[in-house]
Protein backbone atom coordinates (compact mmCIF):
# COMPACT_ATOMS: atom_id res chain seq x y z
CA UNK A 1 0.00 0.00 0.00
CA UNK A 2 1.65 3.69 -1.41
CA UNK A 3 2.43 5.55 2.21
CA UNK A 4 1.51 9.33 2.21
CA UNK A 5 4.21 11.31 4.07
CA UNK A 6 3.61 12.67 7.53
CA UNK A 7 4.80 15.61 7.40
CA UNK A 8 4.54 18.61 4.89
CA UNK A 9 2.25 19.92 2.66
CA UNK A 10 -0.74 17.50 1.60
CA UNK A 11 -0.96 16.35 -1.90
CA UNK A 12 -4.22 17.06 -3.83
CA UNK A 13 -5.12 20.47 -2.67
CA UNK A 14 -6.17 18.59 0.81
CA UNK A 15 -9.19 16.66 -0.97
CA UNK A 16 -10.01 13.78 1.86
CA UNK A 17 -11.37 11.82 -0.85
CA UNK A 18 -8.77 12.81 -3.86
CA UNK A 19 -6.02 12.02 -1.43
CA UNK A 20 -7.28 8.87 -0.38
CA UNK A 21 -7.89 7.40 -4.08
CA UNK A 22 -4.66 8.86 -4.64
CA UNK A 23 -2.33 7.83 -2.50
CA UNK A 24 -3.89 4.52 -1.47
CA UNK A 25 -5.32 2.74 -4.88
CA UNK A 26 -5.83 -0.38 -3.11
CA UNK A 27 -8.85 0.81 -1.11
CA UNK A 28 -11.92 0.31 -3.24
CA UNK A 29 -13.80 3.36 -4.79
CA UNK A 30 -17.77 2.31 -5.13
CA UNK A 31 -20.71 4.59 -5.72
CA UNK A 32 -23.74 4.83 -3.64
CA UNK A 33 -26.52 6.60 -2.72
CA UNK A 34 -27.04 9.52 0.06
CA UNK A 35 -29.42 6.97 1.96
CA UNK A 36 -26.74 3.95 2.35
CA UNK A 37 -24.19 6.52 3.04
CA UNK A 38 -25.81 8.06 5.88
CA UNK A 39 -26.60 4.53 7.22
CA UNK A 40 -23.22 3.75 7.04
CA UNK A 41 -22.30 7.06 9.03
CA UNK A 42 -24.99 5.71 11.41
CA UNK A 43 -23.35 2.79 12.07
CA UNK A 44 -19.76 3.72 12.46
CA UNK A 45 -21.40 6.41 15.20
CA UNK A 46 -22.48 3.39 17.04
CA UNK A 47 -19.56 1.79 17.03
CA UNK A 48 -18.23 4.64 18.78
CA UNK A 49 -20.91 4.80 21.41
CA UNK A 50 -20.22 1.17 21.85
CA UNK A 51 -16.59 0.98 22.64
CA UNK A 52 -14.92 0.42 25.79
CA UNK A 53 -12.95 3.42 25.99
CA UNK A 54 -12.62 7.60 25.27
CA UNK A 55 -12.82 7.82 21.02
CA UNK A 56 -12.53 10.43 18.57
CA UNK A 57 -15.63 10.83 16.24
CA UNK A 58 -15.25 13.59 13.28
CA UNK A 59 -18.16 13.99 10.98
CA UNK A 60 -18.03 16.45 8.00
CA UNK A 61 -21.36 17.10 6.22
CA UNK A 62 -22.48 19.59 3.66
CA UNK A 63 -24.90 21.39 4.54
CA UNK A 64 -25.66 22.86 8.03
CA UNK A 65 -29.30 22.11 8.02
CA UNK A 66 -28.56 18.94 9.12
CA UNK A 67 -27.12 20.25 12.79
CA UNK A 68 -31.02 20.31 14.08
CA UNK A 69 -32.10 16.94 13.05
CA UNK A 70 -29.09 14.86 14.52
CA UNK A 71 -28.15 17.54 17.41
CA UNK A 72 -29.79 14.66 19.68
CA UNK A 73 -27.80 12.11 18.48
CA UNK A 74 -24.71 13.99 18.65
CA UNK A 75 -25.39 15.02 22.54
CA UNK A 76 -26.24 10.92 22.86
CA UNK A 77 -22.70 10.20 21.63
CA UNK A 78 -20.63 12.97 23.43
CA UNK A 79 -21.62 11.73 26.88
CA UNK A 80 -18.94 9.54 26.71
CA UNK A 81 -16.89 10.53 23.54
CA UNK A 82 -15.74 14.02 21.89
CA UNK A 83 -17.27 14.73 18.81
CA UNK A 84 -16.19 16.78 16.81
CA UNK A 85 -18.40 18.61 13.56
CA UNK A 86 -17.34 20.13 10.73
CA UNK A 87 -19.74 21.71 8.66
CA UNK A 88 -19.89 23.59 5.37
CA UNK A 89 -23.14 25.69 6.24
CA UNK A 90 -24.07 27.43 9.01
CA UNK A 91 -22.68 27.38 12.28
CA UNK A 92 -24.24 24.94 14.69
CA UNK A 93 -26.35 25.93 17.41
CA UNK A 94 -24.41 27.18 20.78
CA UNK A 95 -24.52 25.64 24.11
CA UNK A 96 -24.73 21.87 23.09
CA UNK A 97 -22.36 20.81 26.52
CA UNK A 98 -20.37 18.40 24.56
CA UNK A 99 -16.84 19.56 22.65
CA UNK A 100 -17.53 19.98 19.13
CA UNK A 101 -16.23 22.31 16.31
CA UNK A 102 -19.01 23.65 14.63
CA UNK A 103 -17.98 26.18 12.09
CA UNK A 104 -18.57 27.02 8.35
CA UNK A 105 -15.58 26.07 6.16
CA UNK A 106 -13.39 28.71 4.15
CA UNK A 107 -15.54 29.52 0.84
CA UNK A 108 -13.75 26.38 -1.89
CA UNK A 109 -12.34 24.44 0.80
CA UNK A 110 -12.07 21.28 -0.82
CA UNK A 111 -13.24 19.48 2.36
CA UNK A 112 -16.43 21.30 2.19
CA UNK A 113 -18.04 19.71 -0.81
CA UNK A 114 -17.16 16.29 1.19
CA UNK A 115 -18.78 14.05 3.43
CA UNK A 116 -16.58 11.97 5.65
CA UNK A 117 -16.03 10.38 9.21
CA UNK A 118 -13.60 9.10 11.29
CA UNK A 119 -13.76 6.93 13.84
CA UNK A 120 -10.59 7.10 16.50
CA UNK A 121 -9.73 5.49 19.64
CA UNK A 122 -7.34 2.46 21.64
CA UNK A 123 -8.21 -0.30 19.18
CA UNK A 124 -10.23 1.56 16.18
CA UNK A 125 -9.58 3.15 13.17
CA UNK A 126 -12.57 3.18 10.85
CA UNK A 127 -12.32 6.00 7.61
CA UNK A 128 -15.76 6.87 5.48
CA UNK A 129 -15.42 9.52 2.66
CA UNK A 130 -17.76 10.52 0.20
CA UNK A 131 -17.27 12.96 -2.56
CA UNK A 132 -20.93 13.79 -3.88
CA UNK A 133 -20.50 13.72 -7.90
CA UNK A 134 -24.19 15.88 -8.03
CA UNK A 135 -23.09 18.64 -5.58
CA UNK A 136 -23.38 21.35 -8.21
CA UNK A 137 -26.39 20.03 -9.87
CA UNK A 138 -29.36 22.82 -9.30
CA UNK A 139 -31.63 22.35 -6.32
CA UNK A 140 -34.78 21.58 -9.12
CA UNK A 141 -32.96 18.87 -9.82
CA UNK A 142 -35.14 15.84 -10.46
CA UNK A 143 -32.80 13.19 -8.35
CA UNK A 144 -34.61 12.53 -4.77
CA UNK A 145 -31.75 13.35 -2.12
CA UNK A 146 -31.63 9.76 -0.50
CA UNK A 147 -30.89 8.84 -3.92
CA UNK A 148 -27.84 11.28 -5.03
CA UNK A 149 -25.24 9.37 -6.15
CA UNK A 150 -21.83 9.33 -3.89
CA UNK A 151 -18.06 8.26 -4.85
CA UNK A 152 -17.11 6.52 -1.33
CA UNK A 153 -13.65 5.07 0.24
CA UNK A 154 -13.79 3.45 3.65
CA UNK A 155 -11.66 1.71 5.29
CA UNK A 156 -10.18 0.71 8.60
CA UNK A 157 -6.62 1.23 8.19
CA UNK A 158 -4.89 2.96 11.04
CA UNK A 159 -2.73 4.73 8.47
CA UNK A 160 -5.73 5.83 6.46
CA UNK A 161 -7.47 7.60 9.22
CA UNK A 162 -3.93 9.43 10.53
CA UNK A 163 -4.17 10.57 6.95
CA UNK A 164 -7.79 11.98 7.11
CA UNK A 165 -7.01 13.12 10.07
CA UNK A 166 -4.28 15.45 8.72
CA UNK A 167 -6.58 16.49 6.61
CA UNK A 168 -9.02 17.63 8.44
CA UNK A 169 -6.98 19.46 11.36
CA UNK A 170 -5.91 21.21 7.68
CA UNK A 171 -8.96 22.53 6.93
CA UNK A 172 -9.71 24.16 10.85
CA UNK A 173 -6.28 25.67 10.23
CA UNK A 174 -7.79 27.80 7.16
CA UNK A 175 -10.92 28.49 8.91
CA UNK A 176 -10.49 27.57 12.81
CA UNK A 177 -6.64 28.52 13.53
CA UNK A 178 -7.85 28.83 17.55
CA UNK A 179 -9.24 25.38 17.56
CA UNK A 180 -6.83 23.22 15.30
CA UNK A 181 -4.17 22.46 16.92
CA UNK A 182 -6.22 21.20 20.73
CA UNK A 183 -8.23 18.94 17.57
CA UNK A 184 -4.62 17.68 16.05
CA UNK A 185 -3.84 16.58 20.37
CA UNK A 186 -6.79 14.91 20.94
CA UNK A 187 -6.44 12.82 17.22
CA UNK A 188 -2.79 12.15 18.24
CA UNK A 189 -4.30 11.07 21.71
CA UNK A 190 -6.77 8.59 20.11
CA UNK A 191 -4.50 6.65 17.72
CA UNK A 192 -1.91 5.91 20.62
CA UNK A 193 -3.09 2.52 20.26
CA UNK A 194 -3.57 1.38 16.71
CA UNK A 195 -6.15 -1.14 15.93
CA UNK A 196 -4.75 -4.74 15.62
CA UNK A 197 -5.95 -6.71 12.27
CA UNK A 198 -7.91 -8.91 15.13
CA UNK A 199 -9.64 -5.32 15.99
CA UNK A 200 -9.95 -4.49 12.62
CA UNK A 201 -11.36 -7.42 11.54
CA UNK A 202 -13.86 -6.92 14.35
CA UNK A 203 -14.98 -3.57 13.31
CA UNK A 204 -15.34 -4.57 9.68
CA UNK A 205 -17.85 -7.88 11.44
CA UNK A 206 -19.48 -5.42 12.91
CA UNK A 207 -20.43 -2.59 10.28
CA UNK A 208 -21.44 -5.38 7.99
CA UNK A 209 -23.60 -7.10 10.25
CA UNK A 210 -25.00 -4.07 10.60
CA UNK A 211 -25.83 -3.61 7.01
CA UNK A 212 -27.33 -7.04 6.59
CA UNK A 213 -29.74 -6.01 9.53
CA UNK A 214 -30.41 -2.74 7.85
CA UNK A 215 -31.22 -3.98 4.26
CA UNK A 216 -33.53 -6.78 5.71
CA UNK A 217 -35.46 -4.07 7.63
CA UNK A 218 -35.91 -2.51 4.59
CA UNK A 219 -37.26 -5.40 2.90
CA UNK A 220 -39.42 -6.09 5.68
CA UNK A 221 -41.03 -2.60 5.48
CA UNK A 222 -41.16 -2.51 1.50
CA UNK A 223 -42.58 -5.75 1.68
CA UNK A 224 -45.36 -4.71 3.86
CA UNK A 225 -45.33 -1.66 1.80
CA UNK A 226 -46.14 -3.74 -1.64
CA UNK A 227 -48.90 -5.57 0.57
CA UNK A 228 -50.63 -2.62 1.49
CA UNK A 229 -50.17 -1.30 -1.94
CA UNK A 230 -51.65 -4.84 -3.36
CA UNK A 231 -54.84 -5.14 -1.01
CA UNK A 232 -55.51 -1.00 -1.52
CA UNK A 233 -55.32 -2.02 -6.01
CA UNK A 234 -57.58 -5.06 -5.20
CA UNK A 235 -60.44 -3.05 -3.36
CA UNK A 236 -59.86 -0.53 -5.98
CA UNK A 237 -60.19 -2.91 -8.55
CA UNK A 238 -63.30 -4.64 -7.10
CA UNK A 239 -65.58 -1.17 -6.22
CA UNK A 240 -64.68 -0.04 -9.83
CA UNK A 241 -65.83 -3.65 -11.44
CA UNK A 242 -69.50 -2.95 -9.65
CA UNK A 243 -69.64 0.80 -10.45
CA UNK A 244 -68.40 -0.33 -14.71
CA UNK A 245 -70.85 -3.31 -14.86
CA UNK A 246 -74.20 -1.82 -13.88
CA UNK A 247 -73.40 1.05 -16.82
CA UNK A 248 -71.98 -1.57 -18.86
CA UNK A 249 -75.04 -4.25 -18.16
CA UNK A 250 -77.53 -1.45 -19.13
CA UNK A 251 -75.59 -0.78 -22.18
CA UNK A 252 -75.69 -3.96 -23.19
CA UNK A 253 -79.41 -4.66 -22.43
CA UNK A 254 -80.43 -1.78 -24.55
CA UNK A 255 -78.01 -2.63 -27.30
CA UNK A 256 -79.50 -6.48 -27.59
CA UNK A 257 -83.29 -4.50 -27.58
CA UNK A 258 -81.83 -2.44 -30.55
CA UNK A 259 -80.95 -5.55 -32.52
CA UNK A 260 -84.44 -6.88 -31.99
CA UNK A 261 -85.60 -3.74 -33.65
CA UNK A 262 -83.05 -2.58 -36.23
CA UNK A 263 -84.56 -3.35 -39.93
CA UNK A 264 -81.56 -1.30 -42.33
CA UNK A 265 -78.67 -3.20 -42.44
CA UNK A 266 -76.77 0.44 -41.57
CA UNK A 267 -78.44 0.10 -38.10
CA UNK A 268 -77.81 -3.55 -37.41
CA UNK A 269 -74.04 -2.42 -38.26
CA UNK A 270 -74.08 0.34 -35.59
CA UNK A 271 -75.68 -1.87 -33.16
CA UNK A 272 -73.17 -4.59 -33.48
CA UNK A 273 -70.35 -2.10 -33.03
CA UNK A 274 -72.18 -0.92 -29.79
CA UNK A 275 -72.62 -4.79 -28.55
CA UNK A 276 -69.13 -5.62 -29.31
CA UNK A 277 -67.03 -2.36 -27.72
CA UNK A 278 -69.93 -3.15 -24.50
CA UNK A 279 -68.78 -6.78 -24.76
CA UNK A 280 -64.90 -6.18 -25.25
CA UNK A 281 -65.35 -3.72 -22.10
CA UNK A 282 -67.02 -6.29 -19.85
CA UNK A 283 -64.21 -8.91 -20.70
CA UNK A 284 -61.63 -6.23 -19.98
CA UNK A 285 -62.80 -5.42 -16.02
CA UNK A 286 -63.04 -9.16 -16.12
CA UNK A 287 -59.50 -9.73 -16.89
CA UNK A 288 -58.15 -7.23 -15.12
CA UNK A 289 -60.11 -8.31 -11.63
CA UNK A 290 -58.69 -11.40 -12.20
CA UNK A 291 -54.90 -10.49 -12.45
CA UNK A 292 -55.95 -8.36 -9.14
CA UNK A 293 -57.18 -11.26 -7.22
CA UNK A 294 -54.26 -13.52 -7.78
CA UNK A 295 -51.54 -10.58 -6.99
CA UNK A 296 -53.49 -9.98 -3.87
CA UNK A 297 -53.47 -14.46 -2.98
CA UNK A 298 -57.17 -14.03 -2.68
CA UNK A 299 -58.06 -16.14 -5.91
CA UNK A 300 -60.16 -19.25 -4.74
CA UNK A 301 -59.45 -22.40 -6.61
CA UNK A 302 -61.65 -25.19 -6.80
CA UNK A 303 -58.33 -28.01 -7.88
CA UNK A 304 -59.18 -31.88 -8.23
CA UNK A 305 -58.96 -34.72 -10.72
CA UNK A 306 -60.50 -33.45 -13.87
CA UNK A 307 -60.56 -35.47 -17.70
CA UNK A 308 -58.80 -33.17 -20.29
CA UNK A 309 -61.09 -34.20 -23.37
CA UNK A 310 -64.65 -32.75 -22.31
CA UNK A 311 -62.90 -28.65 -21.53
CA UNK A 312 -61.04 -29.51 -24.53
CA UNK A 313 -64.42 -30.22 -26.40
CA UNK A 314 -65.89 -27.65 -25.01
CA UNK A 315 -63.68 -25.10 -25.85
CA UNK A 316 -63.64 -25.80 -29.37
CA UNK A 317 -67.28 -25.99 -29.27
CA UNK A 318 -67.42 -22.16 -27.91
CA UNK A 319 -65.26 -21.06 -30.49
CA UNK A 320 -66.75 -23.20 -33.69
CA UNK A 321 -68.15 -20.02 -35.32
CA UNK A 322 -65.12 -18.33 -35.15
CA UNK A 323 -63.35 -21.32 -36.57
CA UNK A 324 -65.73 -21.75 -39.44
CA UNK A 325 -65.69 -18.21 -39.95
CA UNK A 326 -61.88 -18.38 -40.93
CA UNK A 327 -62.10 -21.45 -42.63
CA UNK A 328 -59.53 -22.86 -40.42
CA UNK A 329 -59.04 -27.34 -40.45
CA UNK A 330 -58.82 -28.25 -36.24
CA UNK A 331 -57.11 -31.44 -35.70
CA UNK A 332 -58.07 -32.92 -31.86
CA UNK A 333 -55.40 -35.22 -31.09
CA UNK A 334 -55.70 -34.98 -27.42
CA UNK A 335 -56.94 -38.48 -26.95
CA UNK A 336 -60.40 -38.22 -25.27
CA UNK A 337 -60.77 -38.95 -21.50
CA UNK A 338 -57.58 -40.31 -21.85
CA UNK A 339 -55.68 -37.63 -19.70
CA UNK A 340 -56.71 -36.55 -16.07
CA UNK A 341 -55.11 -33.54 -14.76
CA UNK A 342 -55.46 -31.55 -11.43
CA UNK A 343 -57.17 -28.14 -12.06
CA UNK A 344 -60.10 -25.60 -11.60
CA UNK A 345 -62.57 -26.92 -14.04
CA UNK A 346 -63.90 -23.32 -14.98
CA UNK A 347 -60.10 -21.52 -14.97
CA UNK A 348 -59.10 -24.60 -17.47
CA UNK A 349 -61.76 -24.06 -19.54
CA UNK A 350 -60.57 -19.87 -19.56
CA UNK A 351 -57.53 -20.73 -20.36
CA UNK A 352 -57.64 -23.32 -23.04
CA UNK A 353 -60.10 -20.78 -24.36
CA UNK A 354 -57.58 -17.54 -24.26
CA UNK A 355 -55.06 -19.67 -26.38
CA UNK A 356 -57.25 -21.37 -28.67
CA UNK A 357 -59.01 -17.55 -29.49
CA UNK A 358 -55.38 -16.73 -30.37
CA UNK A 359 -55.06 -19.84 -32.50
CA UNK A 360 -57.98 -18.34 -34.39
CA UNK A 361 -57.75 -14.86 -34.45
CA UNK A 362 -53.69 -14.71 -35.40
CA UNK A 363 -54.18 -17.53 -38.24
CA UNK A 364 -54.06 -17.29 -41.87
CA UNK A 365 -57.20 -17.94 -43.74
CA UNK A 366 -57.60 -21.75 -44.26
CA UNK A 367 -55.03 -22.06 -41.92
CA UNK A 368 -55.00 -25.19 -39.57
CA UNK A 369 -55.48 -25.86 -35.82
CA UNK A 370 -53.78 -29.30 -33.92
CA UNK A 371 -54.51 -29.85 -30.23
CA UNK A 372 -51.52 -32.34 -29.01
CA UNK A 373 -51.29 -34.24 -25.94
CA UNK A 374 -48.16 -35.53 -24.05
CA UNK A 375 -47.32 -37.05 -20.64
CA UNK A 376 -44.68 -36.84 -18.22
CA UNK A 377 -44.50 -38.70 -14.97
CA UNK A 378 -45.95 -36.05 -12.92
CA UNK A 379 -47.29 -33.57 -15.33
CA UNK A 380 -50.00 -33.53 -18.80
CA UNK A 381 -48.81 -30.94 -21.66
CA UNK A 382 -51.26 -29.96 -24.02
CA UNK A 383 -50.25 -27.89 -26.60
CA UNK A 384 -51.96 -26.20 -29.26
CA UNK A 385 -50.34 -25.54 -32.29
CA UNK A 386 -51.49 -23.09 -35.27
CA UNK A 387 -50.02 -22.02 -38.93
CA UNK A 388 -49.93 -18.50 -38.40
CA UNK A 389 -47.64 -15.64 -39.58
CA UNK A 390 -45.54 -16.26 -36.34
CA UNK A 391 -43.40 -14.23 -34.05
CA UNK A 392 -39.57 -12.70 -33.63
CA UNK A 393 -37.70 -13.84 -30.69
CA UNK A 394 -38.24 -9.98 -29.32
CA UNK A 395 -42.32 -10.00 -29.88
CA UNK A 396 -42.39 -13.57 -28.03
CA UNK A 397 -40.23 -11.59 -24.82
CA UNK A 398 -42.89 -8.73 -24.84
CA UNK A 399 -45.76 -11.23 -25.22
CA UNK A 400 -47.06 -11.36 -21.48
CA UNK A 401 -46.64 -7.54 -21.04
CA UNK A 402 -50.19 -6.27 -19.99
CA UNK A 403 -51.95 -4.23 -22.48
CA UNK A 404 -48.78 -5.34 -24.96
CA UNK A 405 -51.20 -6.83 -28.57
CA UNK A 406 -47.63 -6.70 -30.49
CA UNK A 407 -49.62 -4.75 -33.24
CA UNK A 408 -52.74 -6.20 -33.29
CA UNK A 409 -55.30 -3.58 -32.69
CA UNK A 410 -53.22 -2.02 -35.97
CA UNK A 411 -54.64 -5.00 -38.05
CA UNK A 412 -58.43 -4.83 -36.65
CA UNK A 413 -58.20 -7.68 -34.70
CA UNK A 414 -60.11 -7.96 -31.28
CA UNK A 415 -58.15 -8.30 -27.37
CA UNK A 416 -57.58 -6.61 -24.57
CA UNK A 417 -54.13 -7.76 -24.16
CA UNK A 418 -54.44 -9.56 -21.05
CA UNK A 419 -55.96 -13.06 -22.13
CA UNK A 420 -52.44 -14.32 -21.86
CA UNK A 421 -51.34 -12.56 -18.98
CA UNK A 422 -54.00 -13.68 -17.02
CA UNK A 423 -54.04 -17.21 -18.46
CA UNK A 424 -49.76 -17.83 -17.44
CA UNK A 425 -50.97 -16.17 -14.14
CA UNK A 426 -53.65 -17.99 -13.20
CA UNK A 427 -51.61 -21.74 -14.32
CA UNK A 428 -48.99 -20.71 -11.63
CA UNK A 429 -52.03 -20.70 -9.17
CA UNK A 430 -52.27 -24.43 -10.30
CA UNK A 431 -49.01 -25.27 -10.10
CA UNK A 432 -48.65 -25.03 -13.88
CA UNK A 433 -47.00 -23.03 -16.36
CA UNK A 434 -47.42 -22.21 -19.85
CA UNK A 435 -45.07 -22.32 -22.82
CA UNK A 436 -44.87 -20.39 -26.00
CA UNK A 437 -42.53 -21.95 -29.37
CA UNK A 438 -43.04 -19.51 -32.46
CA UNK A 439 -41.11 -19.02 -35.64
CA UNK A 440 -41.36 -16.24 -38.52
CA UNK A 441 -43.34 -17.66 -41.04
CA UNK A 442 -44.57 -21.07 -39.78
CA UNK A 443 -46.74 -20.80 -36.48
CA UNK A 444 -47.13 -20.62 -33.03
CA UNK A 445 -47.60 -23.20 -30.69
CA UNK A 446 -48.46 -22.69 -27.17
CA UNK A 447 -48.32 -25.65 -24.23
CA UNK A 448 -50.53 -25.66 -21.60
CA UNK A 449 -48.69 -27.75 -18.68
CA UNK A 450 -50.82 -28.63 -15.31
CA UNK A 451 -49.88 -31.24 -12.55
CA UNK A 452 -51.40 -34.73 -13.57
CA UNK A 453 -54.43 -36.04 -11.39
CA UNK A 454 -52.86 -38.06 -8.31
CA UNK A 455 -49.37 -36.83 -7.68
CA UNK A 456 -48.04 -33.81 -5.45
CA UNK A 457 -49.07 -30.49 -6.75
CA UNK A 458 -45.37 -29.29 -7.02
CA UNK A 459 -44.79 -26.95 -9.95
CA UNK A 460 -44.37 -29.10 -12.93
């Protein structure tokens, strides 16, 4: 590791964080945020407050607005410690009762657009600096302050922290000549008794540990955050899907008593485009209640043995105007009764319905339709396979984006963009999963794969 002399003038115009990087290139240089930097400060102030005996604590910041908010903490800590602020705003407040140096740095001291502290005592010798890479951006900048972006070095290195503590007593000579050298005694006091690597390693244990315990209490509160957020979108979802359908119902009910009574084929035309946007619209706050209930676990599943032929039958049977409309040739294959799988009767049947409409709607005229059937051990796969125009490898990636039609709409065909979405959604709730195999040119096949009747539901 490069030593930095003891004595003399300081290399880098008396940057903390320059002359670290500098003259020490094998401590680490990362970039984080305001937020884990100021947890990290946290943390190293505990330390302190934790230790046996009499340390050192120096803490540089940028601004003084921040004396107020942590002038509790700071009179916590100097019971038993001297602390020691530097600030690059306004003075602190007078009268605190602990030994600090609260002053406003010299106008361009380097130091001052730095945030740094250091950690001295018998036994520790813990360095933080951060140089803050947005400090001249404009205050209407659009970057939240807990996330501004920081260059940081830490380290605990006895030698490192004699060097930032040069630096510092530095800096008070500029702009504190009265005060700098008692601050330069009571460093040189501290670091009597370097840390041993046994210490070091210790306080390095320690600061991580108290990470780890950090970042899981933030998961734990973003994670109740999410669930909060998920039960709020499902009531949401569920009062709007009352107050859409009794508009949406009456619609509807008046459209089908315009049908009975349209004679011109012009009204018939406008009467059908009313029924189908009233139809497409009802499907729509279906689809999207359902993708609410399963992200909020309160989807209720009625799972047991079921045959695969009669939904498969079924289906086809729903869609059979559809399919003659196209002209489309549907091969079953699927075996009959054959198959038994384990699965919501009614969500199958939505499902196999979702990717057989598909089938339909994205095939060529004439095109064909074959319904497959394979087993594993534990799972059935049925897949249904069209002769479409096909997709790229980067439409198949955006396939189960909500809302996503991959162009669709642009071509007059009908969907809401979810069918999918909800369909892969709602075949994890049974333990399933569902497959998609396309190529430019040649067809689509999608395979529907659900735990097979009798074995454990694992996902398959």
């Amino acid at each position: 590791m490069t030593r930095i002399p003891e004595q003399g003038r300081l290399a880098v115009e008396d940057s903390l964080f320059d002359l670290l990087r500098v003259g020490y290139p094998d401590v680490p240089v990362m970039s984080v945020t305001k937020s884990t930097l100021v947890a990290t400060s946290h943390l190293i102030e505990t330390l302190v407050y934790d230790h046996d005996e009499r340390c050192v604590l120096v803490s540089g910041f940028q601004h003084g607005r921040h004396w107020a908010a942590e002038r509790d903490r700071y009179l916590q800590l100097g019971k038993g410690n001297d602390v020691i602020a530097v600030f690059a705003g306004q003075e602190p407040l007078a009268g605190l009762g602990v030994d600090h140096v609260g002053l406003r740095l010299r106008t361009g001291d380097p130091l001052a657009q730095e945030w740094f502290v250091l950690a001295l005592g018998p036994g520790m010798a813990v360095t933080l600096c951060g140089l803050d890479s947005d400090a001249h951006i404009a205050e209407s900048s659009p970057v939240r302050e807990a996330d501004r972006l920081f260059d940081v070095v830490w380290s605990v290195d006895p030698q490192v922290a004699a060097v930032a503590g040069q630096v510092v007593v530095e800096a008070l000579r500029r702009s504190a000549p009265d005060r700098a050298e008692q601050v330069q005694q009571r460093l040189a006091q501290a670091s009597q008794r370097p840390p041993t690597p046994t210490e070091a390693a210790r306080a390095t244990d320690l600061l991580l540990a108290g990470m780890v315990q950090r970042l899981e209490s933030t998961r734990l509160r973003e994670r109740q955050a999410l669930a909060a957020a998920s039960q709020h979108k499902s009531q949401f979802l569920s009062r709007m899907s009352h107050e859409l359908r009794t508009p949406l119902n009456a619609i509807l009910g008046f459209g089908q008593l315009l049908e009975l009574d349209a004679q011109e084929a012009e009204a018939r035309e406008s009467v059908e485009q009313i029924l189908t946007a009233g139809r497409h619209l009802v499907s729509l706050v279906d689809e999207i209640l359902d993708i609410g209930r399963i992200e909020a676990g309160e989807l209720h599943l009625d799972v047991r043995p079921l045959p695969l032929g009669p939904v498969v039958r079924g289906a086809l049977a729903m869609l059979a105007p559809l399919i003659v409309a196209q002209g489309l040739v549907v091969r079953d294959e699927t075996g009959g009764n054959a198959q038994l799988v384990a699965a919501d009767e009614i969500r199958l049947r939505q499902i196999l319905l979702n990717v057989l409409s598909n089938a339909v709607k994205y095939n060529r005229p004439g095109g064909h339709i074959v319904l497959t059937v394979s087993r594993t051990p534990d799972a059935v796969r049925l897949s249904v396979r069209d002769t479409g125009p096909g997709m790229s490898a980067s439409e198949v990636e955006q396939l189960f984006t909500p809302f996503e039609r991959l162009g669709a709409a642009g071509r007059g065909i009908n969907g809401t963009g979810l069918g999918l979405v909800v369909s892969r959604q709602l075949l994890h709730a049974m333990h399933g999963h569902l497959e998609v195999d396309s190529r430019l040119d040649v067809g689509t096949t999608f395979t529907i794969a659900l735990p097979a009747a009798g074995h454990d539901h694992g996902s398959c």
